[in-house]
Protein backbone atom coordinates (compact mmCIF):
# COMPACT_ATOMS: atom_id res chain seq x y z
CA UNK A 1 21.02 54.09 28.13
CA UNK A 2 22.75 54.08 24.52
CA UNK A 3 23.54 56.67 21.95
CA UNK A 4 24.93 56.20 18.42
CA UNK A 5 27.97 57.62 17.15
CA UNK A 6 28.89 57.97 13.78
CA UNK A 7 32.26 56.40 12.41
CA UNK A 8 34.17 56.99 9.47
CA UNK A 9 36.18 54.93 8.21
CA UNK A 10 37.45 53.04 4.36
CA UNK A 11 35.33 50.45 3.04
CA UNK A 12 35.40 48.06 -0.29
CA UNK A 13 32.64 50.10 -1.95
CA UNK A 14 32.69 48.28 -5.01
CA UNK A 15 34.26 44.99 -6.30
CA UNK A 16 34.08 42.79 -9.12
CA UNK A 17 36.65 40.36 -11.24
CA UNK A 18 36.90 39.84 -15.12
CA UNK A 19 38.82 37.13 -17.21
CA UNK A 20 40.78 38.70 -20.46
CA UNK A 21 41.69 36.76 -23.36
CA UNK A 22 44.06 37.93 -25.55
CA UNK A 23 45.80 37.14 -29.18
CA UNK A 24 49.09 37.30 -30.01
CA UNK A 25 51.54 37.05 -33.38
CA UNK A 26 54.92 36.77 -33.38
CA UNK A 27 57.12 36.47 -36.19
CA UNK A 28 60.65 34.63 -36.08
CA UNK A 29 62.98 34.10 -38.11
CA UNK A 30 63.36 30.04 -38.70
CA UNK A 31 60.37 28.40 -39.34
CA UNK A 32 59.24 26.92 -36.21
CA UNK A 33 58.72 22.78 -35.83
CA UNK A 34 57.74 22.67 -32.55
CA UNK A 35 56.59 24.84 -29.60
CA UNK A 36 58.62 23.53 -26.37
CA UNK A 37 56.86 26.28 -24.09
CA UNK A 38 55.71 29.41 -23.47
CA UNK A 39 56.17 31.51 -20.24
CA UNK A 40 54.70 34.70 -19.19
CA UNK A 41 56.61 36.55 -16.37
CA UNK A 42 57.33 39.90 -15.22
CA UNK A 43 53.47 40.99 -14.85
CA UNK A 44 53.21 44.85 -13.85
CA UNK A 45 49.82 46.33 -13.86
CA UNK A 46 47.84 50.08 -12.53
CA UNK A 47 44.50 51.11 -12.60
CA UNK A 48 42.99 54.51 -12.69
CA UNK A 49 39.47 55.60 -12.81
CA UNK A 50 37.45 58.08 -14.76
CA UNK A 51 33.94 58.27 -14.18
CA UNK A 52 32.76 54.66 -13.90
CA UNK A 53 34.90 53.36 -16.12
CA UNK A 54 38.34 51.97 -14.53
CA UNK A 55 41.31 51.48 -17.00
CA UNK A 56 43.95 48.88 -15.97
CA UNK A 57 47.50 49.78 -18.62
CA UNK A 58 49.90 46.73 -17.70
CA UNK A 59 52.33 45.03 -19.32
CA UNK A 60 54.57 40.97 -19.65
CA UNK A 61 57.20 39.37 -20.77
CA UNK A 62 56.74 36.50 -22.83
CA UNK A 63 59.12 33.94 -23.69
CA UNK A 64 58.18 31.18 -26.23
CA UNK A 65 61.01 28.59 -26.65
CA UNK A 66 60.16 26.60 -30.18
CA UNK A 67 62.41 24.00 -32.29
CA UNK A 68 63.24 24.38 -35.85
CA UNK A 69 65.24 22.60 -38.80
CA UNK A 70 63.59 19.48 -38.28
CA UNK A 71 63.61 19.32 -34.31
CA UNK A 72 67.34 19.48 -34.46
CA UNK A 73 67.84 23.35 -33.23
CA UNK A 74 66.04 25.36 -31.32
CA UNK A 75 65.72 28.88 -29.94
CA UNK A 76 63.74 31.41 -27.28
CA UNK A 77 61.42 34.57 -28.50
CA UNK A 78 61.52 37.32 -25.91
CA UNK A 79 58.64 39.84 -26.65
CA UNK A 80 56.82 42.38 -23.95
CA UNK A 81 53.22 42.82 -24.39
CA UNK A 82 51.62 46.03 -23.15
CA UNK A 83 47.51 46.06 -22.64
CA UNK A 84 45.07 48.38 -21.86
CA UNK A 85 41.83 46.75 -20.57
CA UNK A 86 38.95 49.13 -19.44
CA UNK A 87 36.26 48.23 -17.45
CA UNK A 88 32.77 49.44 -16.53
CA UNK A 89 32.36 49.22 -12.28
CA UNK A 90 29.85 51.33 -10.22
CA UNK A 91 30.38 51.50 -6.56
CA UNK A 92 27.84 50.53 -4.16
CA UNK A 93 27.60 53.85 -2.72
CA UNK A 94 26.83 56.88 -4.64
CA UNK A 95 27.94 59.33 -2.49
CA UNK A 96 31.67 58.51 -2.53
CA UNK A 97 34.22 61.26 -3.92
CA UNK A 98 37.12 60.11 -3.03
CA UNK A 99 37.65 56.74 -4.00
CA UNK A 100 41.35 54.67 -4.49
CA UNK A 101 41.77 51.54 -6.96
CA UNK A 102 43.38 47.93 -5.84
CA UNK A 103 43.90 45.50 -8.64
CA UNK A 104 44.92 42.34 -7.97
CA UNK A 105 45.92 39.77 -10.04
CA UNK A 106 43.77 36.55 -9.58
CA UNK A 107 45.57 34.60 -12.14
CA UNK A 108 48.54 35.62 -13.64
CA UNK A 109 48.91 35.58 -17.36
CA UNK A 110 49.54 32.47 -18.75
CA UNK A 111 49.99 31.08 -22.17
CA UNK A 112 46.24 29.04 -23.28
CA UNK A 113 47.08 27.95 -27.14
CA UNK A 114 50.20 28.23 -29.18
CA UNK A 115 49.70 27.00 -32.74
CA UNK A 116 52.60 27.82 -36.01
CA UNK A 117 51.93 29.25 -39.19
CA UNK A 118 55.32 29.52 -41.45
CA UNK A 119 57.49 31.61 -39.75
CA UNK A 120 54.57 32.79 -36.95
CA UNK A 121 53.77 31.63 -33.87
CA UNK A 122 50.01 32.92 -32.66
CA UNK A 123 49.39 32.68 -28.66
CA UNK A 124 46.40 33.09 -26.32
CA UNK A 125 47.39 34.55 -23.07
CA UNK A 126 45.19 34.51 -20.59
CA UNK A 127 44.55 36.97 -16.98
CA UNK A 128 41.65 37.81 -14.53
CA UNK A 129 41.94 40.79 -12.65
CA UNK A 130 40.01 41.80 -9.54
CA UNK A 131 39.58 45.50 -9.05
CA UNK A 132 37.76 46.78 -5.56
CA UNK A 133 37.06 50.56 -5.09
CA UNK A 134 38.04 51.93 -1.55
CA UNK A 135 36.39 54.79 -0.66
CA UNK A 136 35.09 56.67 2.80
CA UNK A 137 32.11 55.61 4.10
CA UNK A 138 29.98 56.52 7.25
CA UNK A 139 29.08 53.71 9.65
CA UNK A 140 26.37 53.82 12.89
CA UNK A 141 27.07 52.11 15.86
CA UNK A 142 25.42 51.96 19.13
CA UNK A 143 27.09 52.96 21.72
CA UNK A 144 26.36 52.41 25.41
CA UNK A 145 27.11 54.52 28.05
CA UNK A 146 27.24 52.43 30.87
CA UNK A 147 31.01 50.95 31.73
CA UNK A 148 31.69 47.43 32.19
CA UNK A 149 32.53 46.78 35.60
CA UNK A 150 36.33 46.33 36.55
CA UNK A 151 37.39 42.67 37.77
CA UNK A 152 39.95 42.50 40.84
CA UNK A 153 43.24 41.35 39.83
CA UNK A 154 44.78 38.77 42.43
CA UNK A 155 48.35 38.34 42.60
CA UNK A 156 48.53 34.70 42.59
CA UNK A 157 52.43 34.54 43.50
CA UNK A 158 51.79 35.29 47.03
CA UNK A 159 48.99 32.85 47.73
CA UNK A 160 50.49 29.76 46.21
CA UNK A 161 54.06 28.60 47.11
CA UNK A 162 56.56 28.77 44.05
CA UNK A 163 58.52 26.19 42.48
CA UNK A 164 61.76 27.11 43.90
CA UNK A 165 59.83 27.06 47.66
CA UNK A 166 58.41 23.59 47.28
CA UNK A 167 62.32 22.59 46.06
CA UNK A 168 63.92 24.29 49.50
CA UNK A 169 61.19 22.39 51.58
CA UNK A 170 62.04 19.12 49.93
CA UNK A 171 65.61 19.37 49.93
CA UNK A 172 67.02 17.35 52.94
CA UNK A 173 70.62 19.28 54.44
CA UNK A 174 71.86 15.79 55.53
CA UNK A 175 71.67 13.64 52.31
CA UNK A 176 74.64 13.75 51.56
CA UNK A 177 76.10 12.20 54.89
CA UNK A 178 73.94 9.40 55.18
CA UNK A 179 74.58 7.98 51.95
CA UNK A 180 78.96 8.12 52.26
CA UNK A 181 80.53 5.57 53.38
């Protein structure tokens, strides 16, 4: 005969992913001739929720290293970029309180388009986020009553000579006197 029980436990109530694009201007102070790369490092992000809109604050680092005076010099730009991205998510189930935030980062920020204008330098930086919603959720299982019946452990040691009893059998005492000469 089975019964169900009732088991609570956390669950991924909710889950989606979202790619943000964003622009950037940066002024410097020689006129730029070319843009040798761009780096984005140092990625820190949080997300909080309020009602069913999660807000993910984060910030980067970027460093864009550009030549100037005719290719012949060049130099790094060090700026941090902070963001606030909000997002609308509904959980799956309704009935969920308590609920906790993971963000992940499925691609980290990276640097799409760098073009010059004078003494600017515009960027697109690039991110998708995941966010899943944890909460507590209730789960049915049946459960059956009867117990699985126990298997008889044999010791296997005592029924099968070892490897150090087949050795003493083989092992001849006189060996060593009928091969001296």
């Amino acid at each position: 005969m089975s019964s169900y029980r009732e088991i609570v436990t956390k669950a991924v109530i909710g889950k989606g992913k979202k790619l943000f694009t964003t622009e950037n201007t940066v002024k410097v102070d020689h006129a730029p001739s070319t843009i040798l790369g761009c780096w984005v490092i140092n990625h820190n992000f949080h997300g909080d929720k309020q009602g069913e809109q999660i807000t993910i604050s984060g910030s980067y680092d970027v460093n864009i290293w550009y030549s100037y005076d005719r290719d012949t010099k060049t130099d790094v730009v060090k700026e941090t970029n902070h963001y606030q991205e909000v997002v609308r998510m509904r959980s799956r189930d309704d009935d969920t309180d308590n609920e906790d935030i993971i963000v992940r980062s499925l691609k980290q920020p990276t640097c799409a388009n760098v073009t010059i204008e004078g003494n600017e330098i515009h960027y697109t930086i690039e991110k998708e986020l995941g966010i899943e919603l944890v909460g507590d959720v209730k789960v049915k299982i049946e459960a059956d009553d009867e117990e699985d019946p126990w298997d008889e452990i044999v010791d296997e040691s005592s029924q099968e000579n070892t490897t150090s009893d087949v050795i003493d059998e083989e092992l001849q005492d006189d060996f060593i006197e009928e091969n001296t000469i």
